[in-house]
Protein backbone atom coordinates (compact mmCIF):
# COMPACT_ATOMS: atom_id res chain seq x y z
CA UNK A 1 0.00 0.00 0.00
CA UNK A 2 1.54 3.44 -1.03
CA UNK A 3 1.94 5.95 1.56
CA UNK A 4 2.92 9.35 2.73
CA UNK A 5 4.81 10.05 5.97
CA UNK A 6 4.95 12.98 7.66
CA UNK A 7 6.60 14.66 10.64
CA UNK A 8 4.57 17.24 12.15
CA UNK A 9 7.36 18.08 14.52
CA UNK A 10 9.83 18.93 11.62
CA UNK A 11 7.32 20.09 9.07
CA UNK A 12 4.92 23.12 10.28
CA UNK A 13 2.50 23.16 7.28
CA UNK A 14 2.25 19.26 7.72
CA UNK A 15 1.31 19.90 11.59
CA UNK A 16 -1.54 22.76 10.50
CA UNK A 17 -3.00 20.04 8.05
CA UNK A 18 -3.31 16.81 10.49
CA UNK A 19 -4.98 19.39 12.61
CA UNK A 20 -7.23 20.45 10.23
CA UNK A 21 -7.98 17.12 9.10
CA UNK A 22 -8.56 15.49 12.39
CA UNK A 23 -9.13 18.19 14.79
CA UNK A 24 -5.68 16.80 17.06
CA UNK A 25 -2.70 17.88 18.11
CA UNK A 26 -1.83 13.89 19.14
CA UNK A 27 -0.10 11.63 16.89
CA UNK A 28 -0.49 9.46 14.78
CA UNK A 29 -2.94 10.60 12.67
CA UNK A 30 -3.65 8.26 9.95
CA UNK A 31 -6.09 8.62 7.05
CA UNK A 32 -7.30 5.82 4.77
CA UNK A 33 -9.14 7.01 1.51
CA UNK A 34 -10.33 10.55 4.08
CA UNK A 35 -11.22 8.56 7.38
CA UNK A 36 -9.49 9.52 9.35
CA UNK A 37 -7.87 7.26 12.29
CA UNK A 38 -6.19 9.11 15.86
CA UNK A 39 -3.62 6.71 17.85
CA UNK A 40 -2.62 3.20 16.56
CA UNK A 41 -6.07 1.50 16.12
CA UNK A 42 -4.64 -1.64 14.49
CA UNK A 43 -8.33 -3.44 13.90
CA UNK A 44 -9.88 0.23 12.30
CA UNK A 45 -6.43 0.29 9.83
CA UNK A 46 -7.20 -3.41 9.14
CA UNK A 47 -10.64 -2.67 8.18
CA UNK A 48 -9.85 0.38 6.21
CA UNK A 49 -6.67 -1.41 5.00
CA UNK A 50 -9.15 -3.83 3.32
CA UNK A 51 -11.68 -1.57 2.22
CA UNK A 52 -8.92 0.93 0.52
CA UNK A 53 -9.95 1.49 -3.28
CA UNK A 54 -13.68 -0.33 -2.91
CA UNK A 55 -15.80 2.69 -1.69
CA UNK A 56 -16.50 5.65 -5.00
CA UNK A 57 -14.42 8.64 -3.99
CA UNK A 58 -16.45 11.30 -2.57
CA UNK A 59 -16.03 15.15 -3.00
CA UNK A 60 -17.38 15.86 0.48
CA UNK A 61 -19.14 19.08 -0.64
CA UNK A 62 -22.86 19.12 -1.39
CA UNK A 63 -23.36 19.97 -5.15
CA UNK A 64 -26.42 20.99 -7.13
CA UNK A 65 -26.80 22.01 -10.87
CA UNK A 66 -25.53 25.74 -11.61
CA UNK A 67 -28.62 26.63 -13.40
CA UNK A 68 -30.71 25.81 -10.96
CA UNK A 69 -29.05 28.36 -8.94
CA UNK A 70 -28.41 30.93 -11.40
CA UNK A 71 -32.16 31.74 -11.43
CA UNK A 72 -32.18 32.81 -7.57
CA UNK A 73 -28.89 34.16 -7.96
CA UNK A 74 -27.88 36.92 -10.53
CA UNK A 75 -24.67 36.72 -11.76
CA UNK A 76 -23.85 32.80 -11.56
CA UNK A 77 -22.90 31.04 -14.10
CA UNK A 78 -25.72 28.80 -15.85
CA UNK A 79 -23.47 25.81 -16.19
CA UNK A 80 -21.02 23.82 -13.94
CA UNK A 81 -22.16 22.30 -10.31
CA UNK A 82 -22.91 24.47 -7.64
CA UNK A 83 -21.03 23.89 -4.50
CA UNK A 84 -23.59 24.10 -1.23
CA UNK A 85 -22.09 22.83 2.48
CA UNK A 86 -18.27 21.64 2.14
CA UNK A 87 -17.67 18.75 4.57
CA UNK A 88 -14.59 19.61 6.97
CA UNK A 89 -11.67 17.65 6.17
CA UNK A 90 -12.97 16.79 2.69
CA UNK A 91 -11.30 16.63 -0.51
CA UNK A 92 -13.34 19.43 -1.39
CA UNK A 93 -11.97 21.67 1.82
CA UNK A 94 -8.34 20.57 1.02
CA UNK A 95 -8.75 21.74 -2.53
CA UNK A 96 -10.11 25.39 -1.22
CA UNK A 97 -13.72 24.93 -2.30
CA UNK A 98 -16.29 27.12 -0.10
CA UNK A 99 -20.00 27.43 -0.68
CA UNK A 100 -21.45 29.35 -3.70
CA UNK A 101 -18.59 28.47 -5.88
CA UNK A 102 -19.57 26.81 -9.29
CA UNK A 103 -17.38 23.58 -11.07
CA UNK A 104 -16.55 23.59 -14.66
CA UNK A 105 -14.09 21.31 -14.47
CA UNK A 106 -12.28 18.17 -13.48
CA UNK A 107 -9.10 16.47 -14.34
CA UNK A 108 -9.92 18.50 -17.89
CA UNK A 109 -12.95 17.34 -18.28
CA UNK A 110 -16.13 19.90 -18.33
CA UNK A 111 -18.76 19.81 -15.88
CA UNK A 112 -21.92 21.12 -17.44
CA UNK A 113 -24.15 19.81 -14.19
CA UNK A 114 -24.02 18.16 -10.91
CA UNK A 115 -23.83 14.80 -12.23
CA UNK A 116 -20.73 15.20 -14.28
CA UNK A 117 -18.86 15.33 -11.28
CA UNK A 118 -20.74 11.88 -9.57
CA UNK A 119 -19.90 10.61 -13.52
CA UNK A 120 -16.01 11.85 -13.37
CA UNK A 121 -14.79 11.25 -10.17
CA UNK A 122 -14.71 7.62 -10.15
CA UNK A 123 -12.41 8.23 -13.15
CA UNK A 124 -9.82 10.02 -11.38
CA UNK A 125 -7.25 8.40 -9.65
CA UNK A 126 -7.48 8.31 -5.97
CA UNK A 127 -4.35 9.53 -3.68
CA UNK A 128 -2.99 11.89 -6.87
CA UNK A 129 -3.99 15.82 -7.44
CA UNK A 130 -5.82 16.18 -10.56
CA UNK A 131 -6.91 20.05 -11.71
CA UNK A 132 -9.76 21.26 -10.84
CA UNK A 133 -11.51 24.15 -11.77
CA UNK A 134 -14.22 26.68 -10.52
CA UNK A 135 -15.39 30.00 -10.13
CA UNK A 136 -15.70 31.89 -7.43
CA UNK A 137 -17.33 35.47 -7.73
CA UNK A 138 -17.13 35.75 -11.22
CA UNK A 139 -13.64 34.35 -11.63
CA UNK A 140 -12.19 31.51 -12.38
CA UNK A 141 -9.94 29.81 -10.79
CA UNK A 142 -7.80 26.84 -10.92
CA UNK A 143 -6.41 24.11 -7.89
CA UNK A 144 -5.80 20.84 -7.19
CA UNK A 145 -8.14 18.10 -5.99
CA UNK A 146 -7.14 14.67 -4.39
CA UNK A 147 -9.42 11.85 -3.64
């Protein structure tokens, strides 16, 4: 199983994210496809060991089409996927989405509505950054999203 290590007592911005992510300041803070594990819970990692690559990956934001919204709100663009509530410690939140901003795209592809993304994301490779791109108050903007 690939994995990432990280010293939180050597590397700041790595210390900011496990808290962030987990809401600690204890180590070790594991995470297993975004669930997250505190302390060495050997039967959890098992399970979620086992489970790794089975479940969809999940953007952990609430989404709805863009032109639904562009009706109620002038000025939003009639295509893409509306982003409602972003789930703390989602892929979503690590990429810098916040409510009100609108998807066009994912790892290049266009999203035109909400179900592009629940169509492209099981495409994308899970544990890499792909591009992502949105628009937030009338600009648009690019980052990048791992699953």
């Amino acid at each position: 199983m690939p994995f990432v290590e990280k010293n939180v007592e050597m590397d700041r911005r790595a210390a900011i994210e496990m808290v962030r992510v987990s809401n600690q300041r204890g180590v070790p803070v594991i995470t297993v496809d975004g669930q997250v594990v505190v302390g060495f819970n050997q039967p959890r990692l098992m399970q979620l060991l086992a489970q790794a690559g089975q479940s969809k990956p999940r953007l952990g934001a609430a989404i709805a089409d863009a032109a639904s919204q562009a009706r109620k709100r002038p000025g939003l663009p009639a295509t893409g996927a509306f982003v409602g509530k972003v789930k703390a410690g989602s892929a979503a939140e690590r990429a810098g989405l916040r409510a009100g901003d609108v998807i066009t795209a994912i790892g290049g592809q266009a999203i035109a509505h909400a179900d592009d993304v629940d169509r492209i994301l099981p495409q994308m490779p899970r544990g890499r950054d792909v591009s992502l791109t949105y628009i937030r108050d009338g600009q648009t903007r690019d980052a990048l999203l791992r699953l």
